[in-house]
C-alpha atoms as a PDB file:
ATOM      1  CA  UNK A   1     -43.837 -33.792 -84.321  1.00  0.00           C
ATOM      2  CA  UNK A   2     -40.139 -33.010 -85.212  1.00  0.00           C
ATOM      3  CA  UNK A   3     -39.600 -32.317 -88.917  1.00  0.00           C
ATOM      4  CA  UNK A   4     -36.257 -32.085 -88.704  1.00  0.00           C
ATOM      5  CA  UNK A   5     -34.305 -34.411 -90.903  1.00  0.00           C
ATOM      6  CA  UNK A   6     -33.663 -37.763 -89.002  1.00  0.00           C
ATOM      7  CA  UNK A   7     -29.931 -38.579 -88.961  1.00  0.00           C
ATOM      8  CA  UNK A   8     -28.272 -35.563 -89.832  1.00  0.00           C
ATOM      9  CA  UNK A   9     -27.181 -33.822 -93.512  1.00  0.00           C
ATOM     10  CA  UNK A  10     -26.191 -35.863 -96.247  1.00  0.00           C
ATOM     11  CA  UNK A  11     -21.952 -36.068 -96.672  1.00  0.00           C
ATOM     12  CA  UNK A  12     -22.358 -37.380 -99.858  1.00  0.00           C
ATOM     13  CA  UNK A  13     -19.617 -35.493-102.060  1.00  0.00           C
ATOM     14  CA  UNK A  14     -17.896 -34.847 -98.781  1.00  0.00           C
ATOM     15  CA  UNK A  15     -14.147 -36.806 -98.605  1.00  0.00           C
ATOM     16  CA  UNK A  16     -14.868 -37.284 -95.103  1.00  0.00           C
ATOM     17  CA  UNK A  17     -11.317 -38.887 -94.623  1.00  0.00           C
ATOM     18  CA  UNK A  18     -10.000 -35.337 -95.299  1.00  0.00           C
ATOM     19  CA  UNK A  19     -12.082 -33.157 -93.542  1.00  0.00           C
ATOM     20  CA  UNK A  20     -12.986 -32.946 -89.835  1.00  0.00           C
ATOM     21  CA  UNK A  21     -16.865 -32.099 -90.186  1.00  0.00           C
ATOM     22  CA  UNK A  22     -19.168 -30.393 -87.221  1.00  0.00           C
ATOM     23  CA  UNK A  23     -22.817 -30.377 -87.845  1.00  0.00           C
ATOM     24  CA  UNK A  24     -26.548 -30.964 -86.577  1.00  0.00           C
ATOM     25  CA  UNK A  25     -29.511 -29.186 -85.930  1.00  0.00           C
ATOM     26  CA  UNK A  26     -30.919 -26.818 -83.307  1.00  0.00           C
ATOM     27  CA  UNK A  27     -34.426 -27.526 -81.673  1.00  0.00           C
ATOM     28  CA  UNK A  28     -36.359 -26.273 -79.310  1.00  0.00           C
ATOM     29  CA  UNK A  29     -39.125 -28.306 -77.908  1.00  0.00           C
ATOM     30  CA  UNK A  30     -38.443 -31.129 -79.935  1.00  0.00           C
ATOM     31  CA  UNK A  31     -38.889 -28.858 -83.168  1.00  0.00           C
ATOM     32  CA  UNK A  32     -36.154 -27.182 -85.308  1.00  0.00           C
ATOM     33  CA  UNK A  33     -35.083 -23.723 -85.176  1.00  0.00           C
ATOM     34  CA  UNK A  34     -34.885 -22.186 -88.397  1.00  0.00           C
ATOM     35  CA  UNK A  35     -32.453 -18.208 -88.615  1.00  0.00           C
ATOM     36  CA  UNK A  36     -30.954 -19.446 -85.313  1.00  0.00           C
ATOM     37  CA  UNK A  37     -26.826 -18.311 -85.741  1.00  0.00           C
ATOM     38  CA  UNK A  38     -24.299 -21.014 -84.408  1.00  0.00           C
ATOM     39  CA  UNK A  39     -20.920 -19.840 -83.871  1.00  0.00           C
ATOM     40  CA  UNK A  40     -17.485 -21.626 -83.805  1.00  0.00           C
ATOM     41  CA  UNK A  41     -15.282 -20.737 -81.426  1.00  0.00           C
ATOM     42  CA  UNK A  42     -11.936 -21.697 -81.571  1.00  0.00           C
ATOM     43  CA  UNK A  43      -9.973 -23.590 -78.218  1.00  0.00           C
ATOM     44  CA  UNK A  44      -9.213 -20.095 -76.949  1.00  0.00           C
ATOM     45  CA  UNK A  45     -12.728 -18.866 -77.703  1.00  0.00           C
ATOM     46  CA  UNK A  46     -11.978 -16.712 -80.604  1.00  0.00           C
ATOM     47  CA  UNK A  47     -14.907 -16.543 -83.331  1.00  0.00           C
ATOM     48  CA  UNK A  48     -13.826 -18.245 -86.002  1.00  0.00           C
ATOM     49  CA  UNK A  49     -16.942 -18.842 -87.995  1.00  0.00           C
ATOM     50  CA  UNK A  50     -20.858 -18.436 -88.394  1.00  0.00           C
ATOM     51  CA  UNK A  51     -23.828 -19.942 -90.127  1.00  0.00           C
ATOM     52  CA  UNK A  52     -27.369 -19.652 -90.154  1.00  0.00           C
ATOM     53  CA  UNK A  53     -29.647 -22.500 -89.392  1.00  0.00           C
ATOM     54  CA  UNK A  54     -31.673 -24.117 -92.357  1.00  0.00           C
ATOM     55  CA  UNK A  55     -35.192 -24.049 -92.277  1.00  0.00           C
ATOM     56  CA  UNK A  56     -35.202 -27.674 -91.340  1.00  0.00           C
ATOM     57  CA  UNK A  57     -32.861 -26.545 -88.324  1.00  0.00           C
ATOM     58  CA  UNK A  58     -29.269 -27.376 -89.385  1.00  0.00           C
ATOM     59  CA  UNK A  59     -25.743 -26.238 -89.789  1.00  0.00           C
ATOM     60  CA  UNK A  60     -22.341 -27.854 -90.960  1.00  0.00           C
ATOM     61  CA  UNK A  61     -18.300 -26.647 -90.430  1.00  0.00           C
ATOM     62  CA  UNK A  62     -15.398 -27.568 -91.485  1.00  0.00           C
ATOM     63  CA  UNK A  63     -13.248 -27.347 -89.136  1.00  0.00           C
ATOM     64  CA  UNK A  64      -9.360 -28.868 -88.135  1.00  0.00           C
ATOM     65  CA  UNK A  65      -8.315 -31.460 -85.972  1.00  0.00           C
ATOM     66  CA  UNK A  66      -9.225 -30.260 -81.864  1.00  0.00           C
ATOM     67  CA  UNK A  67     -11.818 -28.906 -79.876  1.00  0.00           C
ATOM     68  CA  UNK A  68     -14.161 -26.505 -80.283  1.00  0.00           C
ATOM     69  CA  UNK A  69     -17.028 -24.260 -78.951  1.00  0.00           C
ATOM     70  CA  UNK A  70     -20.358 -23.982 -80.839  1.00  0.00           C
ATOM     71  CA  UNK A  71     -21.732 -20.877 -79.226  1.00  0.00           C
ATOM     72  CA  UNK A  72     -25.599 -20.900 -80.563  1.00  0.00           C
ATOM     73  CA  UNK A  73     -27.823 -17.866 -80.531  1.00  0.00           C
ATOM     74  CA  UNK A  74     -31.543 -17.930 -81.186  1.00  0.00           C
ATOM     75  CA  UNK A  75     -34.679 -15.750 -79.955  1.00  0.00           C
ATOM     76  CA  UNK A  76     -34.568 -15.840 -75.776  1.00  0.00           C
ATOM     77  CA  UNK A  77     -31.153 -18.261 -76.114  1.00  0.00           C
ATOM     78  CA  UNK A  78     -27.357 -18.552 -75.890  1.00  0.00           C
ATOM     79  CA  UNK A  79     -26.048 -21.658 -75.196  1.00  0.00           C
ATOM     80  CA  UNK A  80     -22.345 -22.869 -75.534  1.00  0.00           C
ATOM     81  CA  UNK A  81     -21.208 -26.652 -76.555  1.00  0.00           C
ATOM     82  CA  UNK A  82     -18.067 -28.321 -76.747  1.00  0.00           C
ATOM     83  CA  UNK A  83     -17.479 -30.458 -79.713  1.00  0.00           C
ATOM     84  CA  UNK A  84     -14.203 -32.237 -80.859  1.00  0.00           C
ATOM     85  CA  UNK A  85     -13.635 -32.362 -83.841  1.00  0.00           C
ATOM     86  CA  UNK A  86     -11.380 -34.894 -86.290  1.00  0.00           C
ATOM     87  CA  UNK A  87     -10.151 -35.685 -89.853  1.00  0.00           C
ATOM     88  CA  UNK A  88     -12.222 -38.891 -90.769  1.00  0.00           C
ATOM     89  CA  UNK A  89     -15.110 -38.280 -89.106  1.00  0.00           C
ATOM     90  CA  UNK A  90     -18.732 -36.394 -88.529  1.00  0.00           C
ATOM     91  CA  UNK A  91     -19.181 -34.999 -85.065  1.00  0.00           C
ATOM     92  CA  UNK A  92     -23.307 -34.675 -85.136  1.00  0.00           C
ATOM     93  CA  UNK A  93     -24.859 -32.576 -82.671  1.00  0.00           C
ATOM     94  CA  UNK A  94     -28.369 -31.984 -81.442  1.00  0.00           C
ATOM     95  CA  UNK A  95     -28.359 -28.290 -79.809  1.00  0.00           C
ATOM     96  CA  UNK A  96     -31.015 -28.503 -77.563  1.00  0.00           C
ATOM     97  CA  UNK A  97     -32.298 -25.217 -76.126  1.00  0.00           C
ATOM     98  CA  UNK A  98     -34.499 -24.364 -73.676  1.00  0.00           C
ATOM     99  CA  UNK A  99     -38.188 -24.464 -74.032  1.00  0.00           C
ATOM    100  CA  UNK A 100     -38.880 -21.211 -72.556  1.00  0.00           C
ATOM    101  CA  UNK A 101     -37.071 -18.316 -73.631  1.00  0.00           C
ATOM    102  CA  UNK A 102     -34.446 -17.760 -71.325  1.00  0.00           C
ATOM    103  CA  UNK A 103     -30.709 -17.558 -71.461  1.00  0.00           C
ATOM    104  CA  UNK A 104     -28.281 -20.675 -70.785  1.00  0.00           C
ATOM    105  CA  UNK A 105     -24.656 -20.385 -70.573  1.00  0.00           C
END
């Protein structure tokens, strides 16, 4: 079974209605991905930040207003996601990556 937190990370102390926020969790088979590294990649693909996932499989941004690529790299994986983000709101994301370990683009 998953044991990944149901319904994302808290945003309590976050003033969501001035910050765009990107965040989720990465699984594989249904199970989080803890030390995976997700990426985000501006409009033009430039890196503009990293994180580490959590033990329990997640990662947050904050990012501005537009969209965005969350480039995630884990053990046998690399797999790219567009996200858009905006002021006001959470854009959650489930990364889901492959079950064996091969590479998606």
């Amino acid at each position: 079974m998953c044991g990944a937190t149901q319904g994302g990370l808290s945003v309590a102390g976050i003033d969501v209605t001035k910050e765009a926020v990107i965040q989720g969790r990465v699984l594989r088979g249904g199970d989080p991905v803890a030390g995976a590294y997700v990426r985000l990649l501006d409009s033009g693909g430039e890196f503009t930040a990293e994180v580490p996932t959590s033990a329990t499989g997640h990662f947050r941004f904050f990012a501005s207003d537009g969209s965005w690529t969350l480039r995630t790299l884990a053990p046998g994986a690399k797999l790219d996601r567009t996200v858009t983000a905006a002021r006001g709101s959470v854009a959650e994301i489930d990364v889901l990556l492959p079950a064996a370990l091969e590479s998606v683009a």
